[in-house]
Protein backbone atom coordinates (compact mmCIF):
# COMPACT_ATOMS: atom_id res chain seq x y z
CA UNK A 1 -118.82 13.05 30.19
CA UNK A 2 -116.13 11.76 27.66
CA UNK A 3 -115.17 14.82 26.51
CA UNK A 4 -114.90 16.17 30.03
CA UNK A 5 -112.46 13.42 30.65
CA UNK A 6 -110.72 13.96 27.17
CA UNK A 7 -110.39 17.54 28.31
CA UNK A 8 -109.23 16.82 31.73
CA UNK A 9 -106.44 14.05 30.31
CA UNK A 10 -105.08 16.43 28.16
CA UNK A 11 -105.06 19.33 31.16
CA UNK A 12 -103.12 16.61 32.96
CA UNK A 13 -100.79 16.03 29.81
CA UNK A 14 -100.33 19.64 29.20
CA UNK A 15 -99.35 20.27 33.31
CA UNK A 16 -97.02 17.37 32.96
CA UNK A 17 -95.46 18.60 30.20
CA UNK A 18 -95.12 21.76 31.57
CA UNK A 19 -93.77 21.04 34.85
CA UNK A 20 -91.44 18.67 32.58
CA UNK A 21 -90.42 21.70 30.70
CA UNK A 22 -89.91 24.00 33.70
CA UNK A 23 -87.77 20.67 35.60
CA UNK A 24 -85.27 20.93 32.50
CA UNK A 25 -84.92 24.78 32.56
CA UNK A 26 -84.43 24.41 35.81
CA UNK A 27 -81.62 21.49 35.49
CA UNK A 28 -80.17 23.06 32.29
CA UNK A 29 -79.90 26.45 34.44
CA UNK A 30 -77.96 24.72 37.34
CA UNK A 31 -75.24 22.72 34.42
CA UNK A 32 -74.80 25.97 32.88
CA UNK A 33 -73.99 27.66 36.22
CA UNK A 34 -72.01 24.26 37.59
CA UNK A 35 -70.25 24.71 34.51
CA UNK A 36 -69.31 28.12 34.78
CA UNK A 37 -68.34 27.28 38.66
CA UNK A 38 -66.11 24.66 37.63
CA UNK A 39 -63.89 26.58 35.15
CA UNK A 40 -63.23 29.37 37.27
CA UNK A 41 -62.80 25.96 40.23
CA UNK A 42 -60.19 24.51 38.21
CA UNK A 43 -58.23 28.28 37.07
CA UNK A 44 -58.05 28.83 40.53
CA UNK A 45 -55.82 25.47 41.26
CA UNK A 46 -54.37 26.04 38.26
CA UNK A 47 -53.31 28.92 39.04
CA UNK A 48 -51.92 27.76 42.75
CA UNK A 49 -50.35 24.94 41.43
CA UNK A 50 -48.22 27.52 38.64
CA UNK A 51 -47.50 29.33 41.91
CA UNK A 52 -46.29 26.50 43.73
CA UNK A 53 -44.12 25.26 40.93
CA UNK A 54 -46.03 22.44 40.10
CA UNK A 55 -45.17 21.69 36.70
CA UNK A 56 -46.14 18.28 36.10
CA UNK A 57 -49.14 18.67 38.33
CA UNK A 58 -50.52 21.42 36.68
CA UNK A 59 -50.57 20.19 33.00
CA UNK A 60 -51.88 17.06 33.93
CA UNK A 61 -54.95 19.26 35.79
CA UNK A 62 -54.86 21.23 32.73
CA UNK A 63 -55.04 18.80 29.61
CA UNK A 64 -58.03 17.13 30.46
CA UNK A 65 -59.47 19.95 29.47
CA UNK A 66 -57.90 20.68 26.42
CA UNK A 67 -61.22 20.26 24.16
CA UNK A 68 -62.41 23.40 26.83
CA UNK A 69 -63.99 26.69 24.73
CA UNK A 70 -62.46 28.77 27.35
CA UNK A 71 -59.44 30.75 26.27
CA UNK A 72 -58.65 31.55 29.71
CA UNK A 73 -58.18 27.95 30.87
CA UNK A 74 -56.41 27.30 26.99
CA UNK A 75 -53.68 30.06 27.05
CA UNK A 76 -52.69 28.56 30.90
CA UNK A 77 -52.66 24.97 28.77
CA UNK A 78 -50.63 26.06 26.29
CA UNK A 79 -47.83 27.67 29.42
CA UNK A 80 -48.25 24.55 31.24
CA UNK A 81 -47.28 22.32 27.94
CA UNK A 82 -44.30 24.50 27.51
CA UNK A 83 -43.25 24.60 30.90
CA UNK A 84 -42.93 20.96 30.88
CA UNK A 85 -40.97 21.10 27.72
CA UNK A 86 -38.62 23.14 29.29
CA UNK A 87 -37.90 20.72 32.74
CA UNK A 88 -34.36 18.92 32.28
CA UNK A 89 -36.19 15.93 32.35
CA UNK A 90 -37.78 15.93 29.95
CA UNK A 91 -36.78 13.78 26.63
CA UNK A 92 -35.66 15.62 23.35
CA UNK A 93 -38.59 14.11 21.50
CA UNK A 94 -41.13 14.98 24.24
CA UNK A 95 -39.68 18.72 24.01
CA UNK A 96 -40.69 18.79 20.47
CA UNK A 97 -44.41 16.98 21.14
CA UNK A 98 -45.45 19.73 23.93
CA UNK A 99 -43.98 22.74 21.83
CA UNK A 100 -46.23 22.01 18.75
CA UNK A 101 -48.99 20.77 21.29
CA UNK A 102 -48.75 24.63 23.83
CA UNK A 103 -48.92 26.33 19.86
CA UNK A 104 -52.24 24.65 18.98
CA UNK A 105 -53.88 25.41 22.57
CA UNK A 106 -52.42 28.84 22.24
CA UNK A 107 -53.80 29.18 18.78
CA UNK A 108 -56.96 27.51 20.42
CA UNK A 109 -56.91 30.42 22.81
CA UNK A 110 -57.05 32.67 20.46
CA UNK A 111 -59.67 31.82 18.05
CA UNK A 112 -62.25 31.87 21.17
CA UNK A 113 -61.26 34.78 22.55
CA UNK A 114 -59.27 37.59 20.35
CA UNK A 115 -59.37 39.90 22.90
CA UNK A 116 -57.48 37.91 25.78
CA UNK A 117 -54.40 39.37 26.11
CA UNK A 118 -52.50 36.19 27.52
CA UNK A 119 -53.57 34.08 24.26
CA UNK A 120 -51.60 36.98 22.23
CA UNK A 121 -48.60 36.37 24.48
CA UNK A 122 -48.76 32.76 24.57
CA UNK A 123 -49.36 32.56 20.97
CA UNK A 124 -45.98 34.43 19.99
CA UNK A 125 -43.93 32.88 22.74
CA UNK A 126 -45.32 29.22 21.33
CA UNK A 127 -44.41 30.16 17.83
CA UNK A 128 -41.06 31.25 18.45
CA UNK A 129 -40.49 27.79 20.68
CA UNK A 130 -42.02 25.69 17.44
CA UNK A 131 -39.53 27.73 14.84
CA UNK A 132 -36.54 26.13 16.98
CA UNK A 133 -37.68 22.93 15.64
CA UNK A 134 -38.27 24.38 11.97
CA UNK A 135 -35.19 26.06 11.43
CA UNK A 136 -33.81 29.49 11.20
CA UNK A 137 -35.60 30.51 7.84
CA UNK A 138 -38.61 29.69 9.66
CA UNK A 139 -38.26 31.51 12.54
CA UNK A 140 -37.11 34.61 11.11
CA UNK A 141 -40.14 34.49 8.65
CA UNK A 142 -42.29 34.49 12.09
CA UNK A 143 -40.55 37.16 13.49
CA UNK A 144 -43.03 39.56 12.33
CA UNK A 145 -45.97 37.64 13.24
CA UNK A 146 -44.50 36.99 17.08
CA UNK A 147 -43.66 40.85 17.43
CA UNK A 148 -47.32 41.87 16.55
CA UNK A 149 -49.21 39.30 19.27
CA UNK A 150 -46.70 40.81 21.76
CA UNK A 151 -47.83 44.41 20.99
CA UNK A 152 -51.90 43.69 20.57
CA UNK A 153 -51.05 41.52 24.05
CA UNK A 154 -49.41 45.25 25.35
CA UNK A 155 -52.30 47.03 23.32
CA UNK A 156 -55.17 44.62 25.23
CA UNK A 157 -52.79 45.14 28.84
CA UNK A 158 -50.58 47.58 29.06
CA UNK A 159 -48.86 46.79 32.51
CA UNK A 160 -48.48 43.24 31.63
CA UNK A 161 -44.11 43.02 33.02
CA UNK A 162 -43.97 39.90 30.97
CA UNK A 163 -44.99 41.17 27.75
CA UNK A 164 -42.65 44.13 27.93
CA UNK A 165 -39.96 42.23 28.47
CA UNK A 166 -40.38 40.14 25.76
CA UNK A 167 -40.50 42.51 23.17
CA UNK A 168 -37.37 43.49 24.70
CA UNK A 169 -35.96 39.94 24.02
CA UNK A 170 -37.25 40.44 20.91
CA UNK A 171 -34.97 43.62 19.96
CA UNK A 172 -32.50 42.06 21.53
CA UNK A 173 -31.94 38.97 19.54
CA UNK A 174 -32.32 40.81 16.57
CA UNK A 175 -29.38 43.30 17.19
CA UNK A 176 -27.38 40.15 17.94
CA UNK A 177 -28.23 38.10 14.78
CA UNK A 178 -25.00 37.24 13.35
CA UNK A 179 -24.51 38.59 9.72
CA UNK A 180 -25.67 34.88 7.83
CA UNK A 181 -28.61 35.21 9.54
CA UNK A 182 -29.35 38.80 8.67
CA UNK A 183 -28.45 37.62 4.86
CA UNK A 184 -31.81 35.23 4.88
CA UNK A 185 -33.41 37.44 6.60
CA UNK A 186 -32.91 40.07 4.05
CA UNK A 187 -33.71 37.60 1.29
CA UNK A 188 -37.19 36.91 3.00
CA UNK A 189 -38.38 40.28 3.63
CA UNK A 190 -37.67 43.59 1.78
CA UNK A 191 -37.46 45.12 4.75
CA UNK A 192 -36.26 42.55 7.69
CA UNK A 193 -36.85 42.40 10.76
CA UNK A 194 -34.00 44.74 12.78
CA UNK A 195 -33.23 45.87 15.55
CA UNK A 196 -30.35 48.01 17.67
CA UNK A 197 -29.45 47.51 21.35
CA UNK A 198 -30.41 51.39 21.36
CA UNK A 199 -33.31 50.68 20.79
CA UNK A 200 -33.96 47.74 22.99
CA UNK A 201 -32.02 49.60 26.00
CA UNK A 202 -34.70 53.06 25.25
CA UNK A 203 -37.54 50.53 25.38
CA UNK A 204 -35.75 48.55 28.77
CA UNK A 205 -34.81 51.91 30.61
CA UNK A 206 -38.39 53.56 29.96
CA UNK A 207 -40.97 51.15 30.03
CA UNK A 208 -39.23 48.18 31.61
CA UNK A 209 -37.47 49.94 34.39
CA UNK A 210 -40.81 52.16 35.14
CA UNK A 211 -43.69 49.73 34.71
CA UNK A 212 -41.47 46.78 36.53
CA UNK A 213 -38.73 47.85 38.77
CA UNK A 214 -41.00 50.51 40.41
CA UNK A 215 -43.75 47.87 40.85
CA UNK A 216 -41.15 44.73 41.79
CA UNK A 217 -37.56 45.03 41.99
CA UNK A 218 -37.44 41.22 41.09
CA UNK A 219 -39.76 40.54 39.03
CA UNK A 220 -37.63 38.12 36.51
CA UNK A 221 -34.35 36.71 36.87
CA UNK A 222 -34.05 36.36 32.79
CA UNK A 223 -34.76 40.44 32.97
CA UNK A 224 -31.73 40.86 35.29
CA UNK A 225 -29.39 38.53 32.91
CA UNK A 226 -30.75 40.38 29.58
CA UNK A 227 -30.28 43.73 31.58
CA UNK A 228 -26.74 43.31 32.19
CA UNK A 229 -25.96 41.81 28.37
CA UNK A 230 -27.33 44.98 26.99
CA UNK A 231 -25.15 47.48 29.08
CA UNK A 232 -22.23 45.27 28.17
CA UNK A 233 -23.14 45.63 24.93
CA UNK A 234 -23.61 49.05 25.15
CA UNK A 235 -20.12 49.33 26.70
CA UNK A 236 -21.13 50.06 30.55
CA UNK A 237 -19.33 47.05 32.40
CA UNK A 238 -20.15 48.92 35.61
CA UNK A 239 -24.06 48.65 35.04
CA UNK A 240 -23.73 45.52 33.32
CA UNK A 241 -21.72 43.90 36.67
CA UNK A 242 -24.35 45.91 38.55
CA UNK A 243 -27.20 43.76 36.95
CA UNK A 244 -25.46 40.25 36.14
CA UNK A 245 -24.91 40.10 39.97
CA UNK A 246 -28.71 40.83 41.03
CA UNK A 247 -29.24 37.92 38.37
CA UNK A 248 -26.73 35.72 40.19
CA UNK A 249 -27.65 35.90 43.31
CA UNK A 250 -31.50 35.72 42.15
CA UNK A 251 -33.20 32.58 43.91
CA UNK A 252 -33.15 30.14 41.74
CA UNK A 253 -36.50 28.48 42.14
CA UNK A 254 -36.77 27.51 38.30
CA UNK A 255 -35.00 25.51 35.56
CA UNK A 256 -34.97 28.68 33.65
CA UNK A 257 -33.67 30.79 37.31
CA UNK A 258 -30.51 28.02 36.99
CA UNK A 259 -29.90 28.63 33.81
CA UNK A 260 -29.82 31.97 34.82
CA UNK A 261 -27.27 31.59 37.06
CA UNK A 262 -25.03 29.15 35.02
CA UNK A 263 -25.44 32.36 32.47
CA UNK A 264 -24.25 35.30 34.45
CA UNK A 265 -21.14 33.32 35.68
CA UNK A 266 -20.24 33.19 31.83
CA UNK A 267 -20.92 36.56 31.09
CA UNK A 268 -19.59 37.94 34.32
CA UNK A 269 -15.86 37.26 32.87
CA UNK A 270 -16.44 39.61 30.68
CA UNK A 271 -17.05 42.64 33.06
């Protein structure tokens, strides 16, 4: 009779342990999938709120989960951070804070996910932002570094319009260095970074103008602006007038889309 009862208690022990085991797969199951529900919950007003213009709104969202292991809700930290850097608003020391704080999520971003093409981008476009702070040998010593994320991010998606239009920036800026910057440059690298508005107009006119023009006439006002510089450049004031005009008269939702504006009106003269 005892050991019937010893051997029933522990039956008893072992169901209750069991159905304690099977009440925390169960439990750990459902936070695991709440989890999951509420990252993709909180990209989606993330993304709605980038939409809507809702700067300030959005990285506030967005930094309370900046100890997140998702790169996807990282990389659209790391935008948010330097969209708010870039609002006229915002303080020259505050600028500096959220540059070096969008490069660490971006870097963040990254180092969870290799293969997201948007950490790439955001990565390089962080990098560059931070080397304004650091000084020109820096940022020409990056230059490299920047122009590689941008191709893996084209490598990873290769109708990404933003991407391709950097790396036209990219060329750009480099056939414009003035001549004291191409002198560190060239003590820096044995072979620095160059570029020729050739170039940068083959790479515009054949993947710019067919991957984005053909899907959305406006797709950037910057792309208009940088557009018309390079055909001035390349002496074609008709095309450049052409293009600094679409620019112009492109709505100017954005702080950038003003600057824009304030831009072609400067350049225009020169047409």
């Amino acid at each position: 009779q005892v050991l019937r009862k010893s051997l029933q208690r522990g039956f008893t022990l072992s169901t209750g342990s069991f159905l304690l085991y099977e009440a925390h797969k169960l439990i750990s199951g459902f936070t695991e999938v709440h989890a999951s529900f509420k990252v993709e919950e909180v990209i989606e007003q993330a993304d709605y709120l980038y939409g809507s213009g809702e700067t300030e709104k959005l990285y506030r969202l967005l930094v309370q989960h900046k100890n997140s292991d998702d790169a996807e809700l990282l990389w659209r930290l790391a935008r948010a951070s330097r969209d708010l850097a870039q609002l006229s608003s915002t303080s020259a020391e505050e600028k500096r804070q959220l540059a070096y704080e969008a490069l660490e999520y971006a870097k963040k971003a990254l180092e969870k996910n290799e293969a997201n093409f948007a950490a790439h981008k955001w990565y390089a476009i962080c990098l560059s932002d931070v080397g304004d702070f650091e000084g020109i040998k820096t940022k020409i010593g990056n230059a490299f570094v920047i122009k590689e994320h941008f191709q893996r991010a084209i490598e990873l998606n290769p109708k990404d319009a933003t991407t391709i239009h950097l790396i036209g920036i990219w060329c750009y800026s480099f056939a414009e260095m003035p001549w004291y910057q191409r002198k560190i440059a060239a003590t820096l690298f044995a072979t620095p970074p160059t570029s020729t508005f050739q170039e940068y107009a083959a790479h515009s006119h054949l993947k710019l103008f067919l991957c984005l023009y053909t899907a959305d006439p406006n797709f950037y006002s910057k792309n208009l602006l940088f557009l018309g510089k390079t055909y001035l450049k390349l002496n074609n004031k008709k095309m450049a007038l052409l293009w600094l005009s679409k620019a112009k008269d492109y709505p100017a939702h954005t702080e950038e889309d003003k600057q824009v504006v304030k831009n072609c009106n400067s350049t225009i003269i020169y047409c």
